[in-house]
N, C-alpha and C. Protein backbone atom coordinates (compact mmCIF):
# COMPACT_ATOMS: atom_id res chain seq x y z
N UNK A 1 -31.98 35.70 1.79
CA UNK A 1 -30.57 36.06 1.72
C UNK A 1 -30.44 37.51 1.24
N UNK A 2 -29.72 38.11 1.76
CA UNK A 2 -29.02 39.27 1.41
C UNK A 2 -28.48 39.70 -0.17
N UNK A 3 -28.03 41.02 -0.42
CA UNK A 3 -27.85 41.09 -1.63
C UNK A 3 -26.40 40.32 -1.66
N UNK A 4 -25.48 41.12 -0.56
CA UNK A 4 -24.11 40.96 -0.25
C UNK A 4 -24.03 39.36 -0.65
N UNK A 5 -24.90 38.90 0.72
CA UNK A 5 -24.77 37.10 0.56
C UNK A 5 -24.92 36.27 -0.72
N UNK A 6 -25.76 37.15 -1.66
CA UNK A 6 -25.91 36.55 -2.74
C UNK A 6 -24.92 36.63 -3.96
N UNK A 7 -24.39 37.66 -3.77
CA UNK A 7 -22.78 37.90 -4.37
C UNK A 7 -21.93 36.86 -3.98
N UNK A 8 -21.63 36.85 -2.91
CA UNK A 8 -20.66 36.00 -2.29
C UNK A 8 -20.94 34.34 -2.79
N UNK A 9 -22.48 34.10 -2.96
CA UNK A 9 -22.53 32.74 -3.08
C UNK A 9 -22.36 32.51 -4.40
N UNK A 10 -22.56 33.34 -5.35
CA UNK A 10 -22.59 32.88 -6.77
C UNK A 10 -21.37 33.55 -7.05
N UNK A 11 -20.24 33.82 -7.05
CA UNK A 11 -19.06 34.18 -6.98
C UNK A 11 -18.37 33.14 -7.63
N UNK A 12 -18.27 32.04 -6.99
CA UNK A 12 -17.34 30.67 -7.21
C UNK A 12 -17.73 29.91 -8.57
N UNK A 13 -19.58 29.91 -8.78
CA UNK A 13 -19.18 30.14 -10.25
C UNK A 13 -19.23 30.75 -10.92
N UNK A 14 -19.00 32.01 -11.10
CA UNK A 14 -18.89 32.88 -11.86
C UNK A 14 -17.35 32.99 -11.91
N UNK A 15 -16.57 32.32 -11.24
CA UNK A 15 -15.22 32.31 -11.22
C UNK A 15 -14.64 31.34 -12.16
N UNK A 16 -15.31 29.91 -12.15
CA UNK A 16 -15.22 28.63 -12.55
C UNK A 16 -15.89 28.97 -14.07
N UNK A 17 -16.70 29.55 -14.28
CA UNK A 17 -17.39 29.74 -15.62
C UNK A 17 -16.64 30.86 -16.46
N UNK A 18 -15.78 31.73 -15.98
CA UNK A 18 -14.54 32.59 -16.41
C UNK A 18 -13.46 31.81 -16.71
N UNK A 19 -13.10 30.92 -15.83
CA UNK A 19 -12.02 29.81 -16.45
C UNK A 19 -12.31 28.78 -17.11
N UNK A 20 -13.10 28.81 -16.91
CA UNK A 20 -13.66 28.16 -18.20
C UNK A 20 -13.68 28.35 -19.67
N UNK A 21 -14.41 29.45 -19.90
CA UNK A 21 -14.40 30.34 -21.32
C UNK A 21 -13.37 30.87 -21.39
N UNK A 22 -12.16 31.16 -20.79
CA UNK A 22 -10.35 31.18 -20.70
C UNK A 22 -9.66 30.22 -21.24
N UNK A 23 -10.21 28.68 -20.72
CA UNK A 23 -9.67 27.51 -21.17
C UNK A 23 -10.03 27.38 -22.78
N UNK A 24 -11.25 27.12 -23.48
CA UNK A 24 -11.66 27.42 -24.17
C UNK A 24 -11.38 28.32 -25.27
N UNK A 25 -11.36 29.17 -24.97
CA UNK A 25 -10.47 30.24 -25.55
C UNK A 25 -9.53 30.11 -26.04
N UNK A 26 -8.21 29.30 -25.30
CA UNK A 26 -7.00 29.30 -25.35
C UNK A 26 -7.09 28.33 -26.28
N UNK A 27 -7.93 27.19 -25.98
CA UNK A 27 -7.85 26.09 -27.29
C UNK A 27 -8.35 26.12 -28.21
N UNK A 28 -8.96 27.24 -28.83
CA UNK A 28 -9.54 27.73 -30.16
C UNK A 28 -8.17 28.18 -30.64
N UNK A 29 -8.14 27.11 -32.20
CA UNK A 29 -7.08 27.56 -33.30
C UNK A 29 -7.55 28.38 -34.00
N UNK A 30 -6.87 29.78 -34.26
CA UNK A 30 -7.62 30.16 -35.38
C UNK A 30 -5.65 30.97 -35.61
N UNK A 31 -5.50 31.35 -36.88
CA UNK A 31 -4.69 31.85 -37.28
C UNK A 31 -4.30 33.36 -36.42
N UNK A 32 -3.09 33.51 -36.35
CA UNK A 32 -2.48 34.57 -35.32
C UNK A 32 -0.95 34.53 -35.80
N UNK A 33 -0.01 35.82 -35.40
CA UNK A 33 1.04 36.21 -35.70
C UNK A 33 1.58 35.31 -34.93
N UNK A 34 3.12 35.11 -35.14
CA UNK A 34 4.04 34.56 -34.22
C UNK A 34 3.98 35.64 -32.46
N UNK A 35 3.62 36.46 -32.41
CA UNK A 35 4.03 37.29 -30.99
C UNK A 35 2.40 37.23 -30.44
N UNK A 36 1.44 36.78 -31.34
CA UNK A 36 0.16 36.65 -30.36
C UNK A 36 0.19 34.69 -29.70
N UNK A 37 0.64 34.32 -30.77
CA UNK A 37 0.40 32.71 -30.54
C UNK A 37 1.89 32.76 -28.95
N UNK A 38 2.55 33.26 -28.97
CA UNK A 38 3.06 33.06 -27.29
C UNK A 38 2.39 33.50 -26.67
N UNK A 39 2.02 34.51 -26.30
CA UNK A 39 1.41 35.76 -25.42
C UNK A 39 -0.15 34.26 -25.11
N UNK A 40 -0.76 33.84 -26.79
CA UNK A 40 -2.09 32.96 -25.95
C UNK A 40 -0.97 31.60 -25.29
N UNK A 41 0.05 30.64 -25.35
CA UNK A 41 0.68 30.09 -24.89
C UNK A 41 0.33 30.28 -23.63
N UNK A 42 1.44 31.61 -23.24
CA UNK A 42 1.56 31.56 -22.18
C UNK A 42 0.40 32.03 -20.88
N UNK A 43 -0.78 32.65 -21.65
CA UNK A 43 -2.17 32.70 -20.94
C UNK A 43 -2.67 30.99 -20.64
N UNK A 44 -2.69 30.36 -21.83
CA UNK A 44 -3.10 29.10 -21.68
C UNK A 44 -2.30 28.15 -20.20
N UNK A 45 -1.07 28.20 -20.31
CA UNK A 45 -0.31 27.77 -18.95
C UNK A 45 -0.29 28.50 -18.04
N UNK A 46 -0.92 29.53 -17.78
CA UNK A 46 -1.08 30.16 -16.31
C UNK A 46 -2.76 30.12 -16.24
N UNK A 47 -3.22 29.77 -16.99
CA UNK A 47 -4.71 29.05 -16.89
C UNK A 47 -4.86 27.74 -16.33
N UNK A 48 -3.68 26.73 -16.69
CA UNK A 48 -3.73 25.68 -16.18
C UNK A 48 -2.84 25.16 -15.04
N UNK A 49 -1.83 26.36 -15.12
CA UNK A 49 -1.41 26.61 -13.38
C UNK A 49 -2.49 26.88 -12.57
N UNK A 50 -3.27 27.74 -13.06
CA UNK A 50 -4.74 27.79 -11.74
C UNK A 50 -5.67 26.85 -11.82
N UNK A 51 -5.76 25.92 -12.16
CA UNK A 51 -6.67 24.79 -12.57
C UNK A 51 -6.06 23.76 -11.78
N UNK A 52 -4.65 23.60 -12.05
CA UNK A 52 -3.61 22.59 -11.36
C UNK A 52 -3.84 23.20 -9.59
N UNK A 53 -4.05 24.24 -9.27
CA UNK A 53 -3.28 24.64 -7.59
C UNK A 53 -4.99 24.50 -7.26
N UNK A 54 -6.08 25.19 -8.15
CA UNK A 54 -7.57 24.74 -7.29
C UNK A 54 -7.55 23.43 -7.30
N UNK A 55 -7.25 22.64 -7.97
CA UNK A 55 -7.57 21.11 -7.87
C UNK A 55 -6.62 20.74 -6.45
N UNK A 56 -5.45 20.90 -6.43
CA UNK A 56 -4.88 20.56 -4.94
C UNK A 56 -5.70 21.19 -3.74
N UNK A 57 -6.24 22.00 -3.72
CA UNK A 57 -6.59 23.02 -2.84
C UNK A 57 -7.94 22.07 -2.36
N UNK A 58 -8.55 21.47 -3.42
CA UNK A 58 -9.94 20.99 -3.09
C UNK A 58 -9.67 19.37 -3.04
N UNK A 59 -8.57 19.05 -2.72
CA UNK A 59 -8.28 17.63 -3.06
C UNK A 59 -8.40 17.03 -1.35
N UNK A 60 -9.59 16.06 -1.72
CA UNK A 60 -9.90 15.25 -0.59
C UNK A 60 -8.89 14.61 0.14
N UNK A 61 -8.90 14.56 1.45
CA UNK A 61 -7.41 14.07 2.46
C UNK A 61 -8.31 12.72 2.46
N UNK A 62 -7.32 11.73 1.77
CA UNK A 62 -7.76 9.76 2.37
C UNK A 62 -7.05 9.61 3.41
N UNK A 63 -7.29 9.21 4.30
CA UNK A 63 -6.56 8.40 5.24
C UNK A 63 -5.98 7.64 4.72
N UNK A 64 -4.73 6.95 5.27
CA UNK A 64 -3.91 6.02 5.14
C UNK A 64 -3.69 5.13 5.83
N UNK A 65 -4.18 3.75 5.49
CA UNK A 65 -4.75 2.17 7.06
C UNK A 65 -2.78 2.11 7.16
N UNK A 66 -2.98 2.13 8.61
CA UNK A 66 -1.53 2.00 8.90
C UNK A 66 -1.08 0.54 8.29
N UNK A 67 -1.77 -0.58 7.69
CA UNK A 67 -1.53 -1.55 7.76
C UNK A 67 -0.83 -1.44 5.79
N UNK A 68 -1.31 -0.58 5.04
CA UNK A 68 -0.87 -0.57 3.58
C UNK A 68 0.31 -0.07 3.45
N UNK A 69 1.16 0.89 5.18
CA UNK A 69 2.07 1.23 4.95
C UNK A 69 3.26 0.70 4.62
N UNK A 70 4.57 0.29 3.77
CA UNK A 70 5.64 -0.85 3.54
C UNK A 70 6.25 -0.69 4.61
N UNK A 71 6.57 -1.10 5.29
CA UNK A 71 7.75 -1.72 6.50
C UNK A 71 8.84 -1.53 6.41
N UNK A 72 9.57 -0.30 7.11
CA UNK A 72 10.67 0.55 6.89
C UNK A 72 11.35 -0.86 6.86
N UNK A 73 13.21 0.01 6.06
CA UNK A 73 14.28 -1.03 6.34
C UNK A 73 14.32 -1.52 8.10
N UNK A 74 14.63 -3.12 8.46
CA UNK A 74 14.88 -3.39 9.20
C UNK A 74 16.05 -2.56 10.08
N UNK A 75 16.21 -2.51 11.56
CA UNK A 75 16.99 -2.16 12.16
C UNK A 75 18.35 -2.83 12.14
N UNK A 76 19.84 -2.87 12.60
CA UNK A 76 20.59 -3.80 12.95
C UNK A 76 20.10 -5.24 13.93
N UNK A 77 19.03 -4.85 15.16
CA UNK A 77 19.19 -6.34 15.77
C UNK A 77 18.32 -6.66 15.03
N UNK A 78 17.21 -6.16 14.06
CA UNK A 78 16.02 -7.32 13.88
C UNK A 78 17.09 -8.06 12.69
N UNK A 79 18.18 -7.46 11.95
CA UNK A 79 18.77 -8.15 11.18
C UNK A 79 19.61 -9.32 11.50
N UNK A 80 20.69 -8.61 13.03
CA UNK A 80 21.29 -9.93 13.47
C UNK A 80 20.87 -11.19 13.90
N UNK A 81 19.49 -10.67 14.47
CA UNK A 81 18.73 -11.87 14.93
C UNK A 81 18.17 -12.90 13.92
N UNK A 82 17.96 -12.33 12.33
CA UNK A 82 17.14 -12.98 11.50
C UNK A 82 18.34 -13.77 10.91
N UNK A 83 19.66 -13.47 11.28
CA UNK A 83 21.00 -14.08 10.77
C UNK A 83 20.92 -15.42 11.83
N UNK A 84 21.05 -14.88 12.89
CA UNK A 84 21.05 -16.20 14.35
C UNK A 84 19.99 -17.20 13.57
N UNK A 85 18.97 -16.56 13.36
CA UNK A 85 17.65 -17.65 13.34
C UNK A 85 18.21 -18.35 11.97
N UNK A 86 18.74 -17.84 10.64
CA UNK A 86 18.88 -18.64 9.74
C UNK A 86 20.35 -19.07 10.22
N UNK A 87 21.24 -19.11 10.84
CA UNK A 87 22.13 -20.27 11.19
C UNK A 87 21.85 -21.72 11.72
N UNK A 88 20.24 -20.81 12.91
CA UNK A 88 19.82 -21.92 14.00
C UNK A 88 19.64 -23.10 12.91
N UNK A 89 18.89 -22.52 11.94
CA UNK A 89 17.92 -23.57 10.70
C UNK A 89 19.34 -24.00 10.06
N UNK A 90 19.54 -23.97 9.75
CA UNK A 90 20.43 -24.39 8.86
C UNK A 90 21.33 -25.42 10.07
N UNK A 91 21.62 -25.36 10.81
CA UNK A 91 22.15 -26.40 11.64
C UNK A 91 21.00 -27.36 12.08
N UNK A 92 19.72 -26.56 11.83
CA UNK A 92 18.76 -27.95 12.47
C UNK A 92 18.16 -27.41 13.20
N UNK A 93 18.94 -26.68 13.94
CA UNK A 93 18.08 -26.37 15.61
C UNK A 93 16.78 -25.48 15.31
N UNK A 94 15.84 -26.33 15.59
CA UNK A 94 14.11 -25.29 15.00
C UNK A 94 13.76 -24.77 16.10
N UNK A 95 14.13 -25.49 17.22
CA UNK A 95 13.28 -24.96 18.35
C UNK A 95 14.68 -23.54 18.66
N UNK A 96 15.69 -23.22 18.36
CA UNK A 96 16.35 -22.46 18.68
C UNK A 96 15.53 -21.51 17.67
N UNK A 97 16.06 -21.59 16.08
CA UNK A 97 15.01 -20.66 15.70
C UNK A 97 13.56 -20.18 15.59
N UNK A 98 13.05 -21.09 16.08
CA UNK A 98 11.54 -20.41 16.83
C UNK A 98 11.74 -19.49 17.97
N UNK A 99 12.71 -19.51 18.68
CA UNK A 99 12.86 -19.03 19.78
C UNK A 99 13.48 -17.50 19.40
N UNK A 100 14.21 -17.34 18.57
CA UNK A 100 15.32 -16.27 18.07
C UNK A 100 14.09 -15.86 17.21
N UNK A 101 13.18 -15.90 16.31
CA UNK A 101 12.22 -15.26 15.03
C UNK A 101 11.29 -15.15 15.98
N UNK A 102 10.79 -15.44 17.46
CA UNK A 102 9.68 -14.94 18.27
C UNK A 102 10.46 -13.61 18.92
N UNK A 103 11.40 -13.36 19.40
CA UNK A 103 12.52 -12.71 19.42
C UNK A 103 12.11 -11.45 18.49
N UNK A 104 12.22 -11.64 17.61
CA UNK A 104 12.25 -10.31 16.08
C UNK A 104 10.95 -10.08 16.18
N UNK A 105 9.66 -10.74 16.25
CA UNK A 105 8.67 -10.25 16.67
C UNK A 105 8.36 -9.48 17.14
N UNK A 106 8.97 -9.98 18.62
CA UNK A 106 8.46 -8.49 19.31
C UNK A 106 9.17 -7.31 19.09
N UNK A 107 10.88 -7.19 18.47
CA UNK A 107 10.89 -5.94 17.99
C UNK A 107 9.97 -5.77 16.61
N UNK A 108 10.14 -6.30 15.95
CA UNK A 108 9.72 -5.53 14.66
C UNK A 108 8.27 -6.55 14.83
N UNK A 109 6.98 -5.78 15.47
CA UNK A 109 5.99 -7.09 15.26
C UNK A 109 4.68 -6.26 14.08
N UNK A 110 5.17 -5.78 13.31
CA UNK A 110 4.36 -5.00 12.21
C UNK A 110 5.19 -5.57 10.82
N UNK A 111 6.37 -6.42 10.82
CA UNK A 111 6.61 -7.02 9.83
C UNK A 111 6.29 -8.10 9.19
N UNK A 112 5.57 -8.53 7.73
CA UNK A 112 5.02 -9.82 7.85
C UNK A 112 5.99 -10.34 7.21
N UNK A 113 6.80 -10.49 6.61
CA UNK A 113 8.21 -11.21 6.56
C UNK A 113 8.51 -11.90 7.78
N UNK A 114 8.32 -11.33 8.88
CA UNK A 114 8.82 -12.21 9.97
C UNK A 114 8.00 -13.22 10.26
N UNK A 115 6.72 -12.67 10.51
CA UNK A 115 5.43 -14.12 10.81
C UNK A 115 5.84 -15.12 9.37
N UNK A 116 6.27 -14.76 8.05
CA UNK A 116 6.77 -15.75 7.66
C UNK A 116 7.45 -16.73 8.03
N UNK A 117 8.54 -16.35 8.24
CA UNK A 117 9.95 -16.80 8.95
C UNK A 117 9.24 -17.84 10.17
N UNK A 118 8.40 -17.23 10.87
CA UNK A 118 8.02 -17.86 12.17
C UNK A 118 7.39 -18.92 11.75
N UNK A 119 6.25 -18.57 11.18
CA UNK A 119 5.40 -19.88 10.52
C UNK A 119 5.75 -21.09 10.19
N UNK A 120 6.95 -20.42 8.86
CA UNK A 120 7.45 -21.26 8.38
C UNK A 120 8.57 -22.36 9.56
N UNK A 121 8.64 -22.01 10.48
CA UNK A 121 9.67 -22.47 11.63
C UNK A 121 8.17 -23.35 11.75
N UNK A 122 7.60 -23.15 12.63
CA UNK A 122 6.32 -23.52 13.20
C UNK A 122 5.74 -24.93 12.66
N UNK A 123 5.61 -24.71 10.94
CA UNK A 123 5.47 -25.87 10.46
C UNK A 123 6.20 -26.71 10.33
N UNK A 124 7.90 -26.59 10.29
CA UNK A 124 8.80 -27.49 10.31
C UNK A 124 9.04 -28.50 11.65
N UNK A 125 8.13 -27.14 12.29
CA UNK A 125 8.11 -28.39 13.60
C UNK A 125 6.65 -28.78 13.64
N UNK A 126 5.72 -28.98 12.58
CA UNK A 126 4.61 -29.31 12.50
C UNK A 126 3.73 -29.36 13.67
N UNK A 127 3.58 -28.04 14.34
CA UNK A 127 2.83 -27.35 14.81
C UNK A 127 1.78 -26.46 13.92
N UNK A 128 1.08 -27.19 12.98
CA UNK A 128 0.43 -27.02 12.46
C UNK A 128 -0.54 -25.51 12.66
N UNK A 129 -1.40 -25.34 13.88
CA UNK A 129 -2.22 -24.71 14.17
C UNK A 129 -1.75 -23.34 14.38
N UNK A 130 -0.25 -23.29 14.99
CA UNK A 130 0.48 -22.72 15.46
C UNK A 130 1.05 -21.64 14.26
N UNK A 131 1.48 -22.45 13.31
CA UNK A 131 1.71 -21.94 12.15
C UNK A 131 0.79 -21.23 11.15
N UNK A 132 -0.33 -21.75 11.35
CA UNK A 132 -1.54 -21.27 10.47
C UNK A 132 -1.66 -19.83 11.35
N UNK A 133 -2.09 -20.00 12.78
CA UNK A 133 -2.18 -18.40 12.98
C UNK A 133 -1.11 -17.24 12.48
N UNK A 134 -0.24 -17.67 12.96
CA UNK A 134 0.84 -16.92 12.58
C UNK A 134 0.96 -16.51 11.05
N UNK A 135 0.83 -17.24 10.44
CA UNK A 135 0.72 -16.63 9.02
C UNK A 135 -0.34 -15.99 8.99
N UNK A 136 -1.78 -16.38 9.34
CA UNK A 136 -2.79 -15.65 9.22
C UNK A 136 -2.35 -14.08 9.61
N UNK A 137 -1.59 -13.84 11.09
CA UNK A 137 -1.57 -12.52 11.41
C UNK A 137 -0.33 -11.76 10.68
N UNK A 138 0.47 -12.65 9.89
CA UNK A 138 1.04 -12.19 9.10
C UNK A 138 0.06 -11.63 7.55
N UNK A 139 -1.06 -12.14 7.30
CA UNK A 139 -1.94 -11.44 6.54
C UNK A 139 -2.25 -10.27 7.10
N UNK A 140 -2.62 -10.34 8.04
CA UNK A 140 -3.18 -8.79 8.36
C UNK A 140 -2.65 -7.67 8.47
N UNK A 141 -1.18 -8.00 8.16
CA UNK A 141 -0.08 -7.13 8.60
C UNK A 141 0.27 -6.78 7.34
N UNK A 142 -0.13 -7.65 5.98
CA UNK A 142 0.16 -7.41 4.56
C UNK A 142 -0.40 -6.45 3.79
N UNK A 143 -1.61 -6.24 4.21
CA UNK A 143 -2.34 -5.79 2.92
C UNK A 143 -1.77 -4.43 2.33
N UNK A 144 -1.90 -4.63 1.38
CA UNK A 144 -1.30 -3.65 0.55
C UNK A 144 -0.34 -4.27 -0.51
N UNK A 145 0.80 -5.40 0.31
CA UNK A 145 1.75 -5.96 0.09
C UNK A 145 1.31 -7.35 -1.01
N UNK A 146 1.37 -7.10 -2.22
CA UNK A 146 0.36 -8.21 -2.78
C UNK A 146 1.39 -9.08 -2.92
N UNK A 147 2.96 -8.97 -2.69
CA UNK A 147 4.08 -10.52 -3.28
C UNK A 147 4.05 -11.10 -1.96
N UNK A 148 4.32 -10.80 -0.72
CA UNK A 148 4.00 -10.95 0.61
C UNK A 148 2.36 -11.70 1.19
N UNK A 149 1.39 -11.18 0.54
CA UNK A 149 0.15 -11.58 0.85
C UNK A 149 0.32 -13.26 -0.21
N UNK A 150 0.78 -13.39 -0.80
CA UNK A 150 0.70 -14.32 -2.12
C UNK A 150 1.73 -15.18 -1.50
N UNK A 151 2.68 -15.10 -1.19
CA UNK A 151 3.36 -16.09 -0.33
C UNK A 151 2.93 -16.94 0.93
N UNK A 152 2.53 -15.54 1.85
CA UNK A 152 1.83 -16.03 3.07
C UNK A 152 0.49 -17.26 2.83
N UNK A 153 -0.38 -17.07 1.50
CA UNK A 153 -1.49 -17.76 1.39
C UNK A 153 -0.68 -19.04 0.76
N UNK A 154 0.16 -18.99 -0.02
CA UNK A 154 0.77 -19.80 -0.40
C UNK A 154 1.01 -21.28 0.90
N UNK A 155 1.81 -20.38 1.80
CA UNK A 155 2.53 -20.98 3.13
C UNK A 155 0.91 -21.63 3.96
N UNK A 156 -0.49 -20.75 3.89
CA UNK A 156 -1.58 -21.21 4.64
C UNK A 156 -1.49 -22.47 4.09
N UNK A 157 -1.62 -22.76 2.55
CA UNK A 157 -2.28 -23.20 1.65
C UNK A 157 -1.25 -25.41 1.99
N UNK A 158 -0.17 -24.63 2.11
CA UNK A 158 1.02 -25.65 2.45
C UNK A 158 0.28 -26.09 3.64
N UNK A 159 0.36 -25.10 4.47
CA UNK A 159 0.23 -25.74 5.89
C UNK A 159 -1.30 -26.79 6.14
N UNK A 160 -2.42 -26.38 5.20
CA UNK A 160 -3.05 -26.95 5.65
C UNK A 160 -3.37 -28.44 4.88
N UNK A 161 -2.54 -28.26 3.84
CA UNK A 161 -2.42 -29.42 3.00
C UNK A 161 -1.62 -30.74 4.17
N UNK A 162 -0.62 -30.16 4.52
CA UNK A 162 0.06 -30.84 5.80
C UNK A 162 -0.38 -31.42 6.41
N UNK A 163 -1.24 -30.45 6.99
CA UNK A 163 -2.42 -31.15 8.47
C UNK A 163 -3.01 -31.58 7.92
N UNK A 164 -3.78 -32.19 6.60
CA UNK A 164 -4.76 -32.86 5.46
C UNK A 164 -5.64 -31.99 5.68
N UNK A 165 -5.94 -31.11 5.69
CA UNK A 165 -7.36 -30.59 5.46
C UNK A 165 -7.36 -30.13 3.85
N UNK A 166 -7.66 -30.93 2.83
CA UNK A 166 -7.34 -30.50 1.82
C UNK A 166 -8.21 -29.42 0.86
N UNK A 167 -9.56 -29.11 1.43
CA UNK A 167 -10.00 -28.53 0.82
C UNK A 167 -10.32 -26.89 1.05
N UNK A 168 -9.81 -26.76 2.38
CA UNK A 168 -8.96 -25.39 2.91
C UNK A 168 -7.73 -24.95 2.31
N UNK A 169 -7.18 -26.48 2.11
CA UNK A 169 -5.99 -25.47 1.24
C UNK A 169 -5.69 -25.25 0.04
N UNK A 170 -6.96 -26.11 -0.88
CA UNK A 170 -7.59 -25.27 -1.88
C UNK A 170 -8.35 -24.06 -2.21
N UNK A 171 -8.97 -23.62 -1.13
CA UNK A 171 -9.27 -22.08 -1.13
C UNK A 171 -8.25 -21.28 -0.39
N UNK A 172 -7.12 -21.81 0.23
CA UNK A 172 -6.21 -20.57 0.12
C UNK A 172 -5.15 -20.57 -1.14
N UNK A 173 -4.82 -21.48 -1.77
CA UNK A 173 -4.25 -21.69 -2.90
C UNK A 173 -5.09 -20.87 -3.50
N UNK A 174 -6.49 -20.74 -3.67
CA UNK A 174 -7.58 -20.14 -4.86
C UNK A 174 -7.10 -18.56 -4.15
N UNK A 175 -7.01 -18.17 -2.79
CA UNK A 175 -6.86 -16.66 -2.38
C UNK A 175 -5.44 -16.29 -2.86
N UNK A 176 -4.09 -17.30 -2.77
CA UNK A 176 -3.14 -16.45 -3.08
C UNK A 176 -3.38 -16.24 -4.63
N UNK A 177 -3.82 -16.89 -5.53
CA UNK A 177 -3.74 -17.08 -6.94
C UNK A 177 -4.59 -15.08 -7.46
N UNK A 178 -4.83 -14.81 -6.14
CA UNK A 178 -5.98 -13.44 -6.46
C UNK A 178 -4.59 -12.48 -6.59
N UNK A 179 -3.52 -12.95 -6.01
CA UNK A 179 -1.78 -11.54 -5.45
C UNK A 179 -1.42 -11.75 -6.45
């Protein structure tokens, strides 16, 4: 390497080892007038203004799993429709609201509130299997969401108690108990 190059490479710490013995500095008490103790103040906070802006500067980009993102407010139809579907229920009609919450799906099909809704339809008409997926892909649509994930396992945990498989729905009872 070059002389130049060798400047250039040991630069950064010789930069870092200056702010350093700056920092340092600043936090050594030792007795001083009232007009030096601002003057080190205000060295000390423009020391840690540059400490604060290199740390952003070098701050690793994470990705973000589209799936941890929260689920904007609903639109107007996914709302009117989730109104239709809780009238359908409430009058009885399941197969209407299965029909109206498959409906909201496909607009909003990144919400797991809705595969709730559906599931929970699903099992009332004890379509057991039917219901279990659906919640399942309502897990996958959760994570992040730990009151949502804890319900949904909750709802597995129901469903498979239903169909008797009882010791499945003791390990999803044991998974929501983790939200």
């Amino acid at each position: 390497m070059t002389l130049l190059n060798t400047y250039y490479w040991h630069q950064p710490r010789r930069l870092t080892c200056l702010v350093l013995i700056l920092f340092i500095s600043a936090c050594v008490s030792t007795p001083q007038s009232p007009n030096d103790v601002s003057s080190a103040e205000i060295a000390k906070a423009k020391l840690i203004a540059g400490l604060a802006k290199q740390a952003q500067i070098n701050k690793p980009i994470v990705p973000v799993s589209p799936t941890a993102i929260e689920v904007d407010l609903q639109n107007d139809a996914v709302t009117a429709l989730l109104d239709s579907a809780k009238t359908a229920l409430l009058q009885g009609d399941l197969k209407a609201a299965q029909t109206i919450l498959q409906r909201v799906q496909r607009i909003a099909p990144r919400d797991p509130n809705v595969y709730y809704k559906l599931a929970s339809t699903h099992l009332d008409l004890k379509d057991y299997k039917l219901a279990e997926h659906v919640a399942l892909k309502g897990v996958s649509l959760a994570q992040g969401q730990d009151f949502q994930l804890r319900k949904l396992w909750l709802m597995i945990a129901d469903i498979r108690l239903q169909s008797g498989d009882i010791i499945a729905a003791e390990k999803a009872e044991h998974t929501a108990s983790r939200y």
